[in-house]
N, C-alpha and C. Protein backbone atom coordinates (compact mmCIF):
# COMPACT_ATOMS: atom_id res chain seq x y z
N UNK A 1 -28.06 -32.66 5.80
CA UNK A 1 -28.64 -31.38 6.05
C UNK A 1 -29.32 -30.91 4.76
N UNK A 2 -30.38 -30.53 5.06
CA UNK A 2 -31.01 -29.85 3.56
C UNK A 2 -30.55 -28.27 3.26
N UNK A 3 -31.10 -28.11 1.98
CA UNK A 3 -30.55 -26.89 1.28
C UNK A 3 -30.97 -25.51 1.99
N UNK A 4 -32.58 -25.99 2.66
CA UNK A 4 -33.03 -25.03 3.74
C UNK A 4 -32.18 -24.55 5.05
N UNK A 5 -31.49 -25.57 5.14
CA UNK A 5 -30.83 -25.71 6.41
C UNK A 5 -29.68 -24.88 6.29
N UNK A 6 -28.93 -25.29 5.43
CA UNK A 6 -27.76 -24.99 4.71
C UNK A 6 -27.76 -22.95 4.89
N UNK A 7 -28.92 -23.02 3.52
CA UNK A 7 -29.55 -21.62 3.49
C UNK A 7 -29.32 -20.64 4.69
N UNK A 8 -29.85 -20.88 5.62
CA UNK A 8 -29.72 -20.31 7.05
C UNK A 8 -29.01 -20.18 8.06
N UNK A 9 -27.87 -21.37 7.80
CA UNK A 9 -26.90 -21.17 8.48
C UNK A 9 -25.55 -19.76 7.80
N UNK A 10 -25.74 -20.17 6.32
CA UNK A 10 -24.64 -19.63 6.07
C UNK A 10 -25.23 -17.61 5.99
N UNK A 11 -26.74 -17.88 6.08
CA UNK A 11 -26.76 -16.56 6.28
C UNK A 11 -26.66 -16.29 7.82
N UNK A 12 -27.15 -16.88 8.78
CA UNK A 12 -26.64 -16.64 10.06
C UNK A 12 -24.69 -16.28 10.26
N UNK A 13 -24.33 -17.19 9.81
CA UNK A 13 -22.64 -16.83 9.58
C UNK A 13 -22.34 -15.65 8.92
N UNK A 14 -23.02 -15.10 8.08
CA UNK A 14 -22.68 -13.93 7.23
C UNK A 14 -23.16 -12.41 8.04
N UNK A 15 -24.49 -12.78 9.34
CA UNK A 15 -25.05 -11.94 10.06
C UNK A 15 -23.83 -11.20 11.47
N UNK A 16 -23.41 -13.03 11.89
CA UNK A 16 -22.19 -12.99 12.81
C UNK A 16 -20.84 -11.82 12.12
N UNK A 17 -20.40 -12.11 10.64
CA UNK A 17 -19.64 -11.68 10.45
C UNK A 17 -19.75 -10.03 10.12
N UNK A 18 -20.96 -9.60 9.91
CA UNK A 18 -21.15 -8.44 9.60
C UNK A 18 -20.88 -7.73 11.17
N UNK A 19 -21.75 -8.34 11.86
CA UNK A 19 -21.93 -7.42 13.09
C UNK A 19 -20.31 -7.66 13.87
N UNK A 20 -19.46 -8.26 13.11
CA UNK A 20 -17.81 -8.33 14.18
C UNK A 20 -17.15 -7.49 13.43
N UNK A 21 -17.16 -6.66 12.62
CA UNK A 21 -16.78 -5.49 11.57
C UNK A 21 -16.69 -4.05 12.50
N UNK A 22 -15.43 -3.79 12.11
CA UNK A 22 -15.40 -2.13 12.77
C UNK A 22 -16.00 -1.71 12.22
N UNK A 23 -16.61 -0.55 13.08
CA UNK A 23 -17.56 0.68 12.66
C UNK A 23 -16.48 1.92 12.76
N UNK A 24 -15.44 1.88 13.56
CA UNK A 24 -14.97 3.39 13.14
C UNK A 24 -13.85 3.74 12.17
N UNK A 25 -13.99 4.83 11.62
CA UNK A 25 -13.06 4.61 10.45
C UNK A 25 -11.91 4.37 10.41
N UNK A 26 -10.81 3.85 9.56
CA UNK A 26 -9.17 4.14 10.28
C UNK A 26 -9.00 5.63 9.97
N UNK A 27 -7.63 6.20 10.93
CA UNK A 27 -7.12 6.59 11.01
C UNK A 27 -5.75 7.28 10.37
N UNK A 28 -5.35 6.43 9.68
CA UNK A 28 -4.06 6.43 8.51
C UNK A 28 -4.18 7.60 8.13
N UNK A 29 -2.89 7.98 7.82
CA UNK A 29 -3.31 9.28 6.64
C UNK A 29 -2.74 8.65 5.60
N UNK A 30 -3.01 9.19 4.73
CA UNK A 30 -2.68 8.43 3.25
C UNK A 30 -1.27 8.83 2.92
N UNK A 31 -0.85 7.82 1.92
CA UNK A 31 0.61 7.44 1.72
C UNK A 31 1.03 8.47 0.86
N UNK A 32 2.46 8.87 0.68
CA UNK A 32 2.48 9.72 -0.71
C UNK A 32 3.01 8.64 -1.67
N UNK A 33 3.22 9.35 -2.72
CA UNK A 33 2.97 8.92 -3.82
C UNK A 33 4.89 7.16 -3.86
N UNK A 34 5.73 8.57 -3.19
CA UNK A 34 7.01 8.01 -2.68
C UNK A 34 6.94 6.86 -1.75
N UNK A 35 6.06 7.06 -0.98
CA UNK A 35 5.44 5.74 0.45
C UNK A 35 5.41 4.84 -0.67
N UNK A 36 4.31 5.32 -1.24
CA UNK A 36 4.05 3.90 -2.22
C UNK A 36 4.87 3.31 -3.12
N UNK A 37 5.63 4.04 -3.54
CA UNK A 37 6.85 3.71 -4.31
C UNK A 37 7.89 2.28 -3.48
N UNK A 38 8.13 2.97 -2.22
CA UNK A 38 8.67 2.80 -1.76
C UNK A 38 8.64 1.38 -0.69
N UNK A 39 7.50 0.81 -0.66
CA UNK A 39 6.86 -0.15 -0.19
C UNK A 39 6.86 -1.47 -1.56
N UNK A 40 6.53 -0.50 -2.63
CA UNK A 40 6.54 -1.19 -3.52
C UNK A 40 8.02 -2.11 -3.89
N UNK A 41 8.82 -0.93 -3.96
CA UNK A 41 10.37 -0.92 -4.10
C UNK A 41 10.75 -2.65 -3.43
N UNK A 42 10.43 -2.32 -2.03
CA UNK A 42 10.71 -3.18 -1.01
C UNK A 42 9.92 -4.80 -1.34
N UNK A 43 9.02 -5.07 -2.30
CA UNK A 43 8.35 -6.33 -2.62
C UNK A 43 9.43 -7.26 -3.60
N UNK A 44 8.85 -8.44 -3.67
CA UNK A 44 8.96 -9.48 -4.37
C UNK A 44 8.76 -9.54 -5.76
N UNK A 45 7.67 -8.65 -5.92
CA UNK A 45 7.06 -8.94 -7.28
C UNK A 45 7.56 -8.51 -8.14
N UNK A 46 7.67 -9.23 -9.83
CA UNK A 46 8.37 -8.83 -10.59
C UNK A 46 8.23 -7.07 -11.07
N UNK A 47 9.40 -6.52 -11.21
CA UNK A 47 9.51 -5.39 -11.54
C UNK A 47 10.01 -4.58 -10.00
N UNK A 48 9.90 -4.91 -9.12
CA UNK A 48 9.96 -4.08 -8.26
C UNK A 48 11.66 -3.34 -7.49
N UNK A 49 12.36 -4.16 -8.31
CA UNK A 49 13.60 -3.58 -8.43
C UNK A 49 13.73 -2.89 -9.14
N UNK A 50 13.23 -2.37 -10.32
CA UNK A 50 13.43 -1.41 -11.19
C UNK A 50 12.52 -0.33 -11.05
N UNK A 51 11.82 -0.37 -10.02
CA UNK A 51 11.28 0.78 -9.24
C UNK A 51 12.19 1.23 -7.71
N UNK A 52 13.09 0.23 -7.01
CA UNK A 52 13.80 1.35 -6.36
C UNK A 52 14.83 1.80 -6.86
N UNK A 53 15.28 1.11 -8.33
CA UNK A 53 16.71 1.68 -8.67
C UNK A 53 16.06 3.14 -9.36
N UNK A 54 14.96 3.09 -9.67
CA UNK A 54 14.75 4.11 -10.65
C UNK A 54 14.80 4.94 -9.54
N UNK A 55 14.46 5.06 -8.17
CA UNK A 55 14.10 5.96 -7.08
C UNK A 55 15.29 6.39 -7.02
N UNK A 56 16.87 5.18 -6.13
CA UNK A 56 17.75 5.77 -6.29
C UNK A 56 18.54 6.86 -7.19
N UNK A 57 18.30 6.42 -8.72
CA UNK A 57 18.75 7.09 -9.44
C UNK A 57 18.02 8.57 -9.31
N UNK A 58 16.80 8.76 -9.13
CA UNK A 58 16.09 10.46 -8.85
C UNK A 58 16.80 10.75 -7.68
N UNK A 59 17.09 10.53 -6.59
CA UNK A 59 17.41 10.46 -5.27
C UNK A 59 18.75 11.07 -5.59
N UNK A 60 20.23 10.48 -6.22
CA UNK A 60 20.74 10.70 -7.05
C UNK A 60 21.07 12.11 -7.56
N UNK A 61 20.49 12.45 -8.51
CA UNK A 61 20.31 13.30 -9.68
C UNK A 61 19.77 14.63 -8.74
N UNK A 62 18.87 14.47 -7.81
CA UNK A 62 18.76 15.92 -7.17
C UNK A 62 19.54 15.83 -6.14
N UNK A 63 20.13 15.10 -5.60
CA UNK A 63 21.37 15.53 -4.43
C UNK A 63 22.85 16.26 -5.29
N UNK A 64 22.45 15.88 -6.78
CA UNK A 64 23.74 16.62 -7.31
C UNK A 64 23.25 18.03 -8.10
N UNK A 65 21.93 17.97 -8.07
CA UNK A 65 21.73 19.36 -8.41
C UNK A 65 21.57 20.03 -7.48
N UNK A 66 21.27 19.52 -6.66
CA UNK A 66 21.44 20.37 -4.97
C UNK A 66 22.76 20.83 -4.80
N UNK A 67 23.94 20.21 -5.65
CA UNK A 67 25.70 20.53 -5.22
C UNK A 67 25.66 21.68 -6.30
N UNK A 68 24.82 21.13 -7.30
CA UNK A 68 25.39 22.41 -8.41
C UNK A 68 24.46 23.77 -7.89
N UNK A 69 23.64 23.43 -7.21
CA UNK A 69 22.71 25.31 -7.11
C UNK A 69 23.52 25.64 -5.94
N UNK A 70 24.10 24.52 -4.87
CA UNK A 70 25.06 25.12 -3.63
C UNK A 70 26.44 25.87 -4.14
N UNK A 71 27.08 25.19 -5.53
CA UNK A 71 28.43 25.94 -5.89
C UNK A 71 28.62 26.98 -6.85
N UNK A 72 26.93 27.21 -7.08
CA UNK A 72 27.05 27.83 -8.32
C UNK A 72 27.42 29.65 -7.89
N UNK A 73 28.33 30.56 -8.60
CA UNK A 73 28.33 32.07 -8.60
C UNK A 73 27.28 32.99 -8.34
């Protein structure tokens, strides 16, 4: 096959692939900041345990300041 040939197919393939593309936008609403944390938390990749312990530990720390503003005078 020549380079002409070549040429035209792969822009024909690139024509196919454009026009099989959604046009309407998604929908999602965007993540908070915690979603993302939290997805993250849940991965493989290095570090990502020391992003849900760090969560737990906030998680943590305001459920007990939540005890101290509930017992306080």
């Amino acid at each position: 096959m020549s380079k002409r040939g070549i040429a035209l197919a792969g822009a024909a393939l690139a024509l196919a692939l454009a026009a099989c593309t959604k046009d309407e936008p998604e929908n999602r609403p965007a993540l908070t900041q915690r979603e993302k944390d939290s997805i993250l938390g849940g991965s493989t990749i290095p570090g990502a345990k020391a992003v849900k312990k760090s969560m737990t530990v906030a998680d943590s720390v305001a459920a007990r300041q939540g005890r101290m503003i509930d017992t306080a005078p």
